[in-house]
C-alpha atoms as a PDB file:
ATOM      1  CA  UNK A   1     -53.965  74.201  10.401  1.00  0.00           C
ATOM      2  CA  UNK A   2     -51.933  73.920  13.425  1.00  0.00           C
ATOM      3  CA  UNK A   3     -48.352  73.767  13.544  1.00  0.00           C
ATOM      4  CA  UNK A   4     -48.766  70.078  15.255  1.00  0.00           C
ATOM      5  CA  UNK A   5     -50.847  68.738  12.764  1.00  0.00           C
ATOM      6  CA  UNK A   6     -48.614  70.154   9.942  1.00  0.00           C
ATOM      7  CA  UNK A   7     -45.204  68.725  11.931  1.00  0.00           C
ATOM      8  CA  UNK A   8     -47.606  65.333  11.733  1.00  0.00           C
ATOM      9  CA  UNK A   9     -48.435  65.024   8.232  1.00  0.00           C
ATOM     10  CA  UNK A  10     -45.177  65.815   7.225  1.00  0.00           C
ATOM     11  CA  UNK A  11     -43.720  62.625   9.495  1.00  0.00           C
ATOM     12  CA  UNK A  12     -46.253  60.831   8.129  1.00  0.00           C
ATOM     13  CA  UNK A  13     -45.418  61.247   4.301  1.00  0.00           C
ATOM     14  CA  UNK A  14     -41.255  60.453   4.989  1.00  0.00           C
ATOM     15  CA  UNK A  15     -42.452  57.380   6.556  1.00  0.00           C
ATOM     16  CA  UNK A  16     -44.648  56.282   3.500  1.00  0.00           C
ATOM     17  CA  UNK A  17     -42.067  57.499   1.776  1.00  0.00           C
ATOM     18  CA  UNK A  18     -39.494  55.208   3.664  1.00  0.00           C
ATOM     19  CA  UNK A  19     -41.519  52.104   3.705  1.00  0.00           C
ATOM     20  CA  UNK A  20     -42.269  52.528   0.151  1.00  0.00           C
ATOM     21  CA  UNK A  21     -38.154  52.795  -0.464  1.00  0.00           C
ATOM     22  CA  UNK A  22     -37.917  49.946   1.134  1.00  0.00           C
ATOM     23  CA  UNK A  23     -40.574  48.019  -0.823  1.00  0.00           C
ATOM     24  CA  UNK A  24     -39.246  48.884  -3.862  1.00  0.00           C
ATOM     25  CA  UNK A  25     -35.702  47.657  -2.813  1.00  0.00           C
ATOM     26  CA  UNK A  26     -37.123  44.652  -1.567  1.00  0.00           C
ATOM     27  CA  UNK A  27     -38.705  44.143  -5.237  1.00  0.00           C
ATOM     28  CA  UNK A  28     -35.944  44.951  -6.535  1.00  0.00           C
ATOM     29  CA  UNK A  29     -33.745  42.483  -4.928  1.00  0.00           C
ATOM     30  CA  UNK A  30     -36.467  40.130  -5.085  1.00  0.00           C
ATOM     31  CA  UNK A  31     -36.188  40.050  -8.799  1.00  0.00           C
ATOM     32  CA  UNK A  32     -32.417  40.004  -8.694  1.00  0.00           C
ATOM     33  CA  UNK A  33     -31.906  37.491  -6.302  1.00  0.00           C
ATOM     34  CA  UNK A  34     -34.470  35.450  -5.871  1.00  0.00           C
ATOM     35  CA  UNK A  35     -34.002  33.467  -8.882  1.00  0.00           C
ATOM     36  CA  UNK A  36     -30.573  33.438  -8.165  1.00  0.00           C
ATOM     37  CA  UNK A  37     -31.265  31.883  -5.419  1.00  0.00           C
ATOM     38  CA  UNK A  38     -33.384  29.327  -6.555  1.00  0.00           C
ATOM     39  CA  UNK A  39     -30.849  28.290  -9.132  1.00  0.00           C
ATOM     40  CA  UNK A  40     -28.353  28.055  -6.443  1.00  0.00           C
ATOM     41  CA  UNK A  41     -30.646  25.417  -4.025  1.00  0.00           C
ATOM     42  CA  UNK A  42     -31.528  23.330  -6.822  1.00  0.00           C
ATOM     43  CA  UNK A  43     -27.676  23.381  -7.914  1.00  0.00           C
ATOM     44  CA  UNK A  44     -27.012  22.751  -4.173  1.00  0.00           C
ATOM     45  CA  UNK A  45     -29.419  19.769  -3.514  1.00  0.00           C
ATOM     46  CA  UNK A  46     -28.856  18.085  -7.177  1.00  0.00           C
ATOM     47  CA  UNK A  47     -25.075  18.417  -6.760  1.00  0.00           C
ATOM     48  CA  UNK A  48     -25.002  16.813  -3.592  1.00  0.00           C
ATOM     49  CA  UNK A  49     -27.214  13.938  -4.856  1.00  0.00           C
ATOM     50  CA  UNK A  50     -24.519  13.643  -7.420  1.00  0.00           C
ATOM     51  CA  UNK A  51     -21.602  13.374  -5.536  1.00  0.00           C
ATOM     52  CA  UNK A  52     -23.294  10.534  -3.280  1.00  0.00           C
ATOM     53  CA  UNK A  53     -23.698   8.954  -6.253  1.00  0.00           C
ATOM     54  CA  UNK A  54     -20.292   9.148  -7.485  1.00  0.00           C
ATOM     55  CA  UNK A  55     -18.890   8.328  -4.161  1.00  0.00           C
ATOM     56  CA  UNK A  56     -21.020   5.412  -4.668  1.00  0.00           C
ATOM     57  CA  UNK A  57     -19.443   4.526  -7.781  1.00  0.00           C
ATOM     58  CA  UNK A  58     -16.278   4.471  -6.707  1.00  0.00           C
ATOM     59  CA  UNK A  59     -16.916   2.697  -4.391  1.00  0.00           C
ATOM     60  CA  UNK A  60     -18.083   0.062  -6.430  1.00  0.00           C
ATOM     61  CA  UNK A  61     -14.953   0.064  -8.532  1.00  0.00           C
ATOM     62  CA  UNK A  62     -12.500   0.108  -5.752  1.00  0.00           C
ATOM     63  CA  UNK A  63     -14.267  -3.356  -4.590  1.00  0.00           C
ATOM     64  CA  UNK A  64     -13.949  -4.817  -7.960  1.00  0.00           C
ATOM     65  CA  UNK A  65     -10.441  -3.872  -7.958  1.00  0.00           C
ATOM     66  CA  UNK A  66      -9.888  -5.459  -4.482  1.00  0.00           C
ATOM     67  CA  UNK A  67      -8.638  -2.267  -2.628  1.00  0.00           C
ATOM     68  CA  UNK A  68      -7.539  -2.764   0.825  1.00  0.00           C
ATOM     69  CA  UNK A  69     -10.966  -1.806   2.895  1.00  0.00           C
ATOM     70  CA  UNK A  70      -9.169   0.955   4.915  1.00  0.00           C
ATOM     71  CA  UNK A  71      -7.705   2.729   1.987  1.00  0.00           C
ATOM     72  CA  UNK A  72     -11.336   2.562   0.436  1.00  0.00           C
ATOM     73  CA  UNK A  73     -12.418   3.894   3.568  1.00  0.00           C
ATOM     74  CA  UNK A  74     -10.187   6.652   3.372  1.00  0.00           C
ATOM     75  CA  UNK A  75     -10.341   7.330  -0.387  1.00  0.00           C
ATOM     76  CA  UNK A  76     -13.940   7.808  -0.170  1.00  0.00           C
ATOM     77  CA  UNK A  77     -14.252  10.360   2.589  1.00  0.00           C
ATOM     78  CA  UNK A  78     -11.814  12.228   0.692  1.00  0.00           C
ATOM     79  CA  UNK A  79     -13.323  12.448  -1.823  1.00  0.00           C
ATOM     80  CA  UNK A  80     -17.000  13.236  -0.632  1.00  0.00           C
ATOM     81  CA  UNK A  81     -15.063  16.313   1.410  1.00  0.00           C
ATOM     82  CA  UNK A  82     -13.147  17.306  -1.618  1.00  0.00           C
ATOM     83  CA  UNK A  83     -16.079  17.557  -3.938  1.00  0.00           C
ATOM     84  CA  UNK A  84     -18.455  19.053  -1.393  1.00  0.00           C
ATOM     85  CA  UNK A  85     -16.332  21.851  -0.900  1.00  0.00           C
ATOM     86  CA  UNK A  86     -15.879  22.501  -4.397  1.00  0.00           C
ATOM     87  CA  UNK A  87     -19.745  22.529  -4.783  1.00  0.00           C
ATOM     88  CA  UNK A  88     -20.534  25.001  -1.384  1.00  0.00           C
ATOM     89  CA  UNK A  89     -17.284  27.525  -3.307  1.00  0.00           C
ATOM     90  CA  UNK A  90     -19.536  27.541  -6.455  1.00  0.00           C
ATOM     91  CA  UNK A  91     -23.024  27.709  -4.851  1.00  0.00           C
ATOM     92  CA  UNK A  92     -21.692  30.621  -2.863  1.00  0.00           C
ATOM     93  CA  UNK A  93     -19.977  32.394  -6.217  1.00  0.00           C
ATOM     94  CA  UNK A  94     -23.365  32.118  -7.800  1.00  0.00           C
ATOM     95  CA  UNK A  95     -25.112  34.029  -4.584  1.00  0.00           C
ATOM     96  CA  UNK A  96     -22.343  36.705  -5.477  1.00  0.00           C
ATOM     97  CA  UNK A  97     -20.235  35.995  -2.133  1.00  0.00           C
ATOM     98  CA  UNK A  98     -17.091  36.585  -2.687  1.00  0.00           C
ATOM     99  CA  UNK A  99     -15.017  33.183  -2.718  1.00  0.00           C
ATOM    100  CA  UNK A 100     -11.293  34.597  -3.659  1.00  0.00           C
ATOM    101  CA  UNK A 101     -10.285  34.494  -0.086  1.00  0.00           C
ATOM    102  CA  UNK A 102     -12.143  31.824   1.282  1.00  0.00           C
ATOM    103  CA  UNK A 103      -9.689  29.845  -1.711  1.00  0.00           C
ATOM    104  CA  UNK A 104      -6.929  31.423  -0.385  1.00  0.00           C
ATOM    105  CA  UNK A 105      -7.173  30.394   3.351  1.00  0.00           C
ATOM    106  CA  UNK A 106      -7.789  26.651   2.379  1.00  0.00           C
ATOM    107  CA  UNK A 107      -5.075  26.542  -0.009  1.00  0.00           C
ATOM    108  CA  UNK A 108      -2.484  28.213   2.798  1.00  0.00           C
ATOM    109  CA  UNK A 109      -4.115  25.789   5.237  1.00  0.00           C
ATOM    110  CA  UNK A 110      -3.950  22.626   2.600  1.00  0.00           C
ATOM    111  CA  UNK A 111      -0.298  23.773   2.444  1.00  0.00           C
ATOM    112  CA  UNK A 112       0.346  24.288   5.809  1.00  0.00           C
ATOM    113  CA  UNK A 113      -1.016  20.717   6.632  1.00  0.00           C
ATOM    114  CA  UNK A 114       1.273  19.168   4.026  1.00  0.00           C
ATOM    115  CA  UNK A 115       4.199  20.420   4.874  1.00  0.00           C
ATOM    116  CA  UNK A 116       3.566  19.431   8.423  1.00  0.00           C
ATOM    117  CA  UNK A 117       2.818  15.829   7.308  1.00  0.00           C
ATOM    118  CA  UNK A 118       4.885  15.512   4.617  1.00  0.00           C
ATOM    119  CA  UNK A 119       6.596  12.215   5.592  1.00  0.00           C
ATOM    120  CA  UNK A 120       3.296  11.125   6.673  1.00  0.00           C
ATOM    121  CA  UNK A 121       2.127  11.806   2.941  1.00  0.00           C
ATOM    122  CA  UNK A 122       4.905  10.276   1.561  1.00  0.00           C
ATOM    123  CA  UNK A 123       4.078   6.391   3.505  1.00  0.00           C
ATOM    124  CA  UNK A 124       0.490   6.750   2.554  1.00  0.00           C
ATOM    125  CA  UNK A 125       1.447   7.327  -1.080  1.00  0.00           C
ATOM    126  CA  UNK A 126       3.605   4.519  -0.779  1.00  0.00           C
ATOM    127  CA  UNK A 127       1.272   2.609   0.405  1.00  0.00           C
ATOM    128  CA  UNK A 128      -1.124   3.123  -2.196  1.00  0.00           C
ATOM    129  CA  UNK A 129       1.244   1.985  -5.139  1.00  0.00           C
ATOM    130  CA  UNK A 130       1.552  -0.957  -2.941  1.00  0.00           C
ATOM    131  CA  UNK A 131      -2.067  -1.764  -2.666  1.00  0.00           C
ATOM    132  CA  UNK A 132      -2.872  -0.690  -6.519  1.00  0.00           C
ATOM    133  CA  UNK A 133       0.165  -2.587  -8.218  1.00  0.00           C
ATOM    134  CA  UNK A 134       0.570  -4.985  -5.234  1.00  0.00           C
ATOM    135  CA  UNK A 135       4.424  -6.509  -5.591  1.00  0.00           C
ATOM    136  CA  UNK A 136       3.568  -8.364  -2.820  1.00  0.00           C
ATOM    137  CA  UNK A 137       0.339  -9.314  -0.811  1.00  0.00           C
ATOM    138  CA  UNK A 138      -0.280 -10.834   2.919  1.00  0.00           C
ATOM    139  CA  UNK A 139       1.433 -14.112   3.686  1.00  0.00           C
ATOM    140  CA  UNK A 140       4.292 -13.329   1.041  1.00  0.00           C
ATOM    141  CA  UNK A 141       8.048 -13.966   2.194  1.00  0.00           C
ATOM    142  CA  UNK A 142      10.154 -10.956   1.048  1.00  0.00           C
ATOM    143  CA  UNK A 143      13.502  -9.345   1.695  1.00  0.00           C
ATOM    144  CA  UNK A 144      13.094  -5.523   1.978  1.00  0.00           C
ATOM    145  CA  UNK A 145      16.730  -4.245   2.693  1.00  0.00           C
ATOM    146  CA  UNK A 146      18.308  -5.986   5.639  1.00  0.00           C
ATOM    147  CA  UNK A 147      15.031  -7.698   6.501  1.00  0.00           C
ATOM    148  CA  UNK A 148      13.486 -11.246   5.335  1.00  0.00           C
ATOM    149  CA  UNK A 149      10.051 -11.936   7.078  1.00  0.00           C
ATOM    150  CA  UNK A 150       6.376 -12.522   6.061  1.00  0.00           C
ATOM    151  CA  UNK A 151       4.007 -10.106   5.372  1.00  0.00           C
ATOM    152  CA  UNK A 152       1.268  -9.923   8.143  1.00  0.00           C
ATOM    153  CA  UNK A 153      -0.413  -6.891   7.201  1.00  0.00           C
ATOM    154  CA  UNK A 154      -0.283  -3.717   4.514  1.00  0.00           C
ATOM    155  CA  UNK A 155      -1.212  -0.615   6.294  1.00  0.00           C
ATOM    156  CA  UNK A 156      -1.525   2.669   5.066  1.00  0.00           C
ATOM    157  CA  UNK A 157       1.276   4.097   6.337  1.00  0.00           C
ATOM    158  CA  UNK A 158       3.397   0.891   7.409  1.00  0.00           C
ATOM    159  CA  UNK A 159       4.014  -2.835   6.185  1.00  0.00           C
ATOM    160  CA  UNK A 160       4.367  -5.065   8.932  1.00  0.00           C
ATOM    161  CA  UNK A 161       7.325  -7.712   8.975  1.00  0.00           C
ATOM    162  CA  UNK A 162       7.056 -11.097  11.024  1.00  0.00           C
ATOM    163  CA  UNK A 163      11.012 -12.586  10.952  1.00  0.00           C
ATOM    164  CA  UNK A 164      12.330 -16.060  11.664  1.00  0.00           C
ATOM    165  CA  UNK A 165      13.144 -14.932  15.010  1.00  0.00           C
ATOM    166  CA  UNK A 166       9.902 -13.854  15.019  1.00  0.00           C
ATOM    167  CA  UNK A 167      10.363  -9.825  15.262  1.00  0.00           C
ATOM    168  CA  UNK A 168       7.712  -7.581  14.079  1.00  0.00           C
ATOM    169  CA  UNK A 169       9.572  -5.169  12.054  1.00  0.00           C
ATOM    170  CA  UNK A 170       7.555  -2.063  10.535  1.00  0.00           C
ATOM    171  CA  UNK A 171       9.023  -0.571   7.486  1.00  0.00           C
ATOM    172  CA  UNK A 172       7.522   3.131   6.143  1.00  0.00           C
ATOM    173  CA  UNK A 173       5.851   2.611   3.188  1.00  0.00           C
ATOM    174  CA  UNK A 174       7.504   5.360   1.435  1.00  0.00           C
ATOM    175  CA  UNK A 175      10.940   3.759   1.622  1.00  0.00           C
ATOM    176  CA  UNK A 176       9.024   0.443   0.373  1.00  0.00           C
ATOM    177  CA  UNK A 177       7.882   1.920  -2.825  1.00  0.00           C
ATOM    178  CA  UNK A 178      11.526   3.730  -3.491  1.00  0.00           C
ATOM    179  CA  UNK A 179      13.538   0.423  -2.694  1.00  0.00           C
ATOM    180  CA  UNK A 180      14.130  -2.758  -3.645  1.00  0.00           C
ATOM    181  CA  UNK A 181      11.779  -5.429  -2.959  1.00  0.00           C
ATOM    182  CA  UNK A 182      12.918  -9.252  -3.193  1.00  0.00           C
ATOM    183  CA  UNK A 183       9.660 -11.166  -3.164  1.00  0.00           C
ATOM    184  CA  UNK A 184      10.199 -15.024  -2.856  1.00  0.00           C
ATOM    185  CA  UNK A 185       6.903 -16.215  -2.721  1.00  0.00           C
ATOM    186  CA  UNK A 186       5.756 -14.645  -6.560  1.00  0.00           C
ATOM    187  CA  UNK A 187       6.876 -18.629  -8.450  1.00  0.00           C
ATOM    188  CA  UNK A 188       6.059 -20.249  -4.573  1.00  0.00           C
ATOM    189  CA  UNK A 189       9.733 -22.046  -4.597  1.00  0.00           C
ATOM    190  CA  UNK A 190      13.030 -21.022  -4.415  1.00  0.00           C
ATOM    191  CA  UNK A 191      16.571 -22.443  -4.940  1.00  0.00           C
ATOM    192  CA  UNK A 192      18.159 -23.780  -2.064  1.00  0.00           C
ATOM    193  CA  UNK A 193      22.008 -24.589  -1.734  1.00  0.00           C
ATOM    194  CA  UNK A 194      24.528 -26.694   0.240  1.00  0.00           C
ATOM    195  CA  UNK A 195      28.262 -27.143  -0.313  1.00  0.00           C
ATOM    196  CA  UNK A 196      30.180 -29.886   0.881  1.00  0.00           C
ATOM    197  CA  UNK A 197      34.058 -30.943   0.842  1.00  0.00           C
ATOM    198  CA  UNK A 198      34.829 -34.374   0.625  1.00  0.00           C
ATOM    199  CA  UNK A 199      38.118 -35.928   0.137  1.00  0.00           C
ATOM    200  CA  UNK A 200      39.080 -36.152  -3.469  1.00  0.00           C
ATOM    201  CA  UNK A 201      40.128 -40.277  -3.407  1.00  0.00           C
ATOM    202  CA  UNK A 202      36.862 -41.146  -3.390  1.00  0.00           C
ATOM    203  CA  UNK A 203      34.855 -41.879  -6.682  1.00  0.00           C
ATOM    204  CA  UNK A 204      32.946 -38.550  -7.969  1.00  0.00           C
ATOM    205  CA  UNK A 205      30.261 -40.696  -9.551  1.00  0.00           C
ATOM    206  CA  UNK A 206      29.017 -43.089  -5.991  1.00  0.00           C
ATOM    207  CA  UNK A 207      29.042 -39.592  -4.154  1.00  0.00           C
ATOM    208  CA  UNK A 208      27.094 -37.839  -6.796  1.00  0.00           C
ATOM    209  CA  UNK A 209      24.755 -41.187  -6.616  1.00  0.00           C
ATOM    210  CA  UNK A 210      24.148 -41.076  -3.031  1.00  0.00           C
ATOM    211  CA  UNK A 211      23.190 -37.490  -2.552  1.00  0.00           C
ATOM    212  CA  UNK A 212      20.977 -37.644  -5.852  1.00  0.00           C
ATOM    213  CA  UNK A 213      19.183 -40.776  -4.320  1.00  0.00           C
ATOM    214  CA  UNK A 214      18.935 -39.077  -1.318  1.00  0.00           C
ATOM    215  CA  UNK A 215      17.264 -36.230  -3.123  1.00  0.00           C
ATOM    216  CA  UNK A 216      14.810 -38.004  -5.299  1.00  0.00           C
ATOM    217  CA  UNK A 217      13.530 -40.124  -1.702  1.00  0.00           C
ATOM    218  CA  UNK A 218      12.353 -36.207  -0.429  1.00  0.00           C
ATOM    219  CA  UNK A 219       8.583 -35.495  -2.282  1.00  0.00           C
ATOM    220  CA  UNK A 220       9.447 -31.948  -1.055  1.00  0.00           C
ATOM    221  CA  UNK A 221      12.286 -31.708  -2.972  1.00  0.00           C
ATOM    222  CA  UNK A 222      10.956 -30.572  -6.642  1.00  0.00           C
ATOM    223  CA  UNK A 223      12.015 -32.743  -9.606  1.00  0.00           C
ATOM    224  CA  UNK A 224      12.044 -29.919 -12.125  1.00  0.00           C
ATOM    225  CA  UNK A 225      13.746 -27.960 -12.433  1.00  0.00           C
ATOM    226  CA  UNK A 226      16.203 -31.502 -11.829  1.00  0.00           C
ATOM    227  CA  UNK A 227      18.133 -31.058  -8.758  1.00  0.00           C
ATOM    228  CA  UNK A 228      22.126 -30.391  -9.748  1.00  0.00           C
ATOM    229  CA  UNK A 229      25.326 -31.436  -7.638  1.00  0.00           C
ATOM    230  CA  UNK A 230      28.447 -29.602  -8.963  1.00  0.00           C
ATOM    231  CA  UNK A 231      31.999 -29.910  -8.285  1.00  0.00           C
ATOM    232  CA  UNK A 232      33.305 -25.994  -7.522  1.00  0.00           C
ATOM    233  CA  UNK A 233      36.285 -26.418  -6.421  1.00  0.00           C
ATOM    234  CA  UNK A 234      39.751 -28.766  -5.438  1.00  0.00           C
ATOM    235  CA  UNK A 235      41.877 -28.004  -2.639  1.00  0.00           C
ATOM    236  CA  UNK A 236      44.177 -29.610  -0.133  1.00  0.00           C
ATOM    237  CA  UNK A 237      42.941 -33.072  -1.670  1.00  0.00           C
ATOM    238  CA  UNK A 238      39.109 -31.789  -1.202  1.00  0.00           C
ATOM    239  CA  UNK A 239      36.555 -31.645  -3.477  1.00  0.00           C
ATOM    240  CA  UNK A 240      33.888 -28.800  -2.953  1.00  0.00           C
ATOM    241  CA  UNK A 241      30.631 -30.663  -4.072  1.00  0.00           C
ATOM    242  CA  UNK A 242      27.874 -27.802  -4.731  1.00  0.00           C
ATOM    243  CA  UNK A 243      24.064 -29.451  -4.513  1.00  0.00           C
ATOM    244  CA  UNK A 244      21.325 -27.295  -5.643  1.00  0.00           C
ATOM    245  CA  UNK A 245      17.825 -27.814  -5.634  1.00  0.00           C
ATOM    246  CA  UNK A 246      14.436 -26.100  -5.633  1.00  0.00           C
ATOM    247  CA  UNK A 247      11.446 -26.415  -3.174  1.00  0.00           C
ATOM    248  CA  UNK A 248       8.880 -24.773  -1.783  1.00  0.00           C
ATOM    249  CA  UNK A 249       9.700 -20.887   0.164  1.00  0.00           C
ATOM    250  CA  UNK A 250       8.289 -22.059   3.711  1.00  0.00           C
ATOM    251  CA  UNK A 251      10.489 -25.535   3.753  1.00  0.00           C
ATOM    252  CA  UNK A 252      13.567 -24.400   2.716  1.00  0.00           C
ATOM    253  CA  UNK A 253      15.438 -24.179   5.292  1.00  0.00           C
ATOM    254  CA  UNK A 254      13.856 -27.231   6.985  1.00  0.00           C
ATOM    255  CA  UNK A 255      14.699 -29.383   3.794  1.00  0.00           C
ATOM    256  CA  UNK A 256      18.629 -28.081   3.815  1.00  0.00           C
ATOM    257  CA  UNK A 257      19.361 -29.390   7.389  1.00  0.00           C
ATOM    258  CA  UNK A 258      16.813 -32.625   6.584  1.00  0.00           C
ATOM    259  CA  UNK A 259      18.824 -32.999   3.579  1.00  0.00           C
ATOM    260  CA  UNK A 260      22.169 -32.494   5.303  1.00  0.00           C
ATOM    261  CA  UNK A 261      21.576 -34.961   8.125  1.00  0.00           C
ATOM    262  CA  UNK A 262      20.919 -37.758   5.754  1.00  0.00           C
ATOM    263  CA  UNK A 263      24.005 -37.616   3.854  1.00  0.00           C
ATOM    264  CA  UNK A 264      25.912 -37.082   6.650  1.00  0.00           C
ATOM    265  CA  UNK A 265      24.019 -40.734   8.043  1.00  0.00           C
ATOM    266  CA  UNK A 266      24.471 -42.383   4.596  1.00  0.00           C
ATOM    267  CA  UNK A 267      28.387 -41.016   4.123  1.00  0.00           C
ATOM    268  CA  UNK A 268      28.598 -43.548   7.749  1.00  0.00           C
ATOM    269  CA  UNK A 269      26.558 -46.071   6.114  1.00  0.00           C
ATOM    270  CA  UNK A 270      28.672 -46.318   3.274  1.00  0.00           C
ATOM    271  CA  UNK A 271      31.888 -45.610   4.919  1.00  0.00           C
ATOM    272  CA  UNK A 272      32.672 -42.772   4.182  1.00  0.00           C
ATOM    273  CA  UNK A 273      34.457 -39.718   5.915  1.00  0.00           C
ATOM    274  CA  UNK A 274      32.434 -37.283   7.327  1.00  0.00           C
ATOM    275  CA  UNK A 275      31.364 -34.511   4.884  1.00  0.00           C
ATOM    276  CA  UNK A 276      34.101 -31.060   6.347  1.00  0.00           C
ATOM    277  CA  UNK A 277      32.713 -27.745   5.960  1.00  0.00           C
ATOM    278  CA  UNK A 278      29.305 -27.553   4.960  1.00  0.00           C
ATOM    279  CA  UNK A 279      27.695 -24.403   4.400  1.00  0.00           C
ATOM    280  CA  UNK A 280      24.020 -23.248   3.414  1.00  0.00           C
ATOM    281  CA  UNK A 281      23.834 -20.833   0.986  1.00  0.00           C
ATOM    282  CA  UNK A 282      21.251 -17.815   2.520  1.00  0.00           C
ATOM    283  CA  UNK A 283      18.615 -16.777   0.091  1.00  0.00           C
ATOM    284  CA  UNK A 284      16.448 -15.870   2.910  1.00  0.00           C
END
């Protein structure tokens, strides 16, 4: 046989031998993977079917619990993310990829991102204590350190403020939910106060008649608790007359000047000097 047919034989055989190698490795990772595999798409699709489902559920209990929509919104994407990630870490561990520093660069990166938001965390916490224990709601009147205002919307992040003067204030809700909150629309009334002096020589008992009847003619005056007029104080021949009474949060301060015109009109009536150094007491 000629050298050229011997050189061809010869390539001949490594190549069987090659592509039979390469079969056999083929089987052989066919056998070790392929189930693996398998395991790891069913895992895959029936873990993803699963966390729809939960997403779904809570959901569902968010809604029954009256969540604010955007923090359900918000809640749930998390969530879905969260969960999904954990389920592509595991199906890849299964397929033998090595996951160790895939962790590591989204835990860096998770705390990267928080300490770069980290007052921004801090409102949106706040803000979900507010929403989930809710120590006030929309259309409340509160005090929230030196602001009084309604509530005209919770945010995430920010509750917004309307004032008497009509100011949109927005207060951080991560200051809200460390502070002190004075809510005066929980009971729906509140105590209003007015103090009067009135000269001492005339009779206690017709100026404590007068204001009461004055008091009892207002249906937005509340008749119980009973309305109470209280002598605080005497000085330079003056009695301080203290009249407390309760009504609703949104006509307070309305009913104090209403009130304090009319005795000022009946003290005339009735001939008697003009009332000296009124003052409303501010609970709001």
């Amino acid at each position: 046989m000629c050298p050229n047919g011997i050189i061809i034989n010869f390539g001949i055989l490594m190549l069987r031998e090659k592509i039979i190698a390469l079969y056999d490795k083929a089987v052989s990772w066919g056998v070790e993977y392929v189930p693996k595999l398998a395991l790891a798409i069913i895992i895959l699709i029936a873990g993803w079917w699963i966390i729809k489902r939960l997403v779904k559920l809570t959901e569902k209990g968010m809604k029954a619990r009256e969540i604010d929509p955007s923090l359900r919104g918000f809640f749930r994407t998390s969530l879905s993310i969260a969960l999904k990630v954990v389920l592509l870490i595991t199906v890849a561990g299964m397929l033998g990829i090595h996951t160790t520093s895939f962790v590591a660069v989204l835990g860096a990166a998770g705390l990267a991102v928080g300490l770069a938001l980290q007052g921004s965390l801090s409102n949106f916490a706040g803000g979900t204590l507010i929403l989930f224990f809710k120590p006030f709601k929309v259309g409340d009147v509160v005090e929230i350190g030196n602001y009084s205002g309604e509530v005209k919307e919770i945010q995430i992040f920010n509750t917004i403020l309307v004032t008497a003067e009509h100011k949109t204030v927005f207060i951080p809700n991560g200051s809200l939910a460390n502070g002190v909150i004075v809510n005066f629309s929980t009971r729906g009334d509140i105590r209003a106060e007015i103090q009067i002096k009135v000269s001492a020589e005339h009779n206690v008992e017709k100026i404590r008649a007068i204001i009461f009847s004055i008091l009892e003619s207002d249906e937005r005056i509340l008749k119980d608790p009973e309305p109470q007029i209280l002598i605080s104080s005497f000085a330079n021949d003056n009695l301080t007359y203290v009249i407390r009474f309760f009504t609703s949060v949104n006509d307070k301060v309305l009913i104090e000047s209403n009130t304090w015109e009319k005795i000022k009109a009946e003290f005339a009536k009735q001939e008697i000097e003009d009332p000296k150094n009124f003052t409303f007491v501010k609970n709001i």
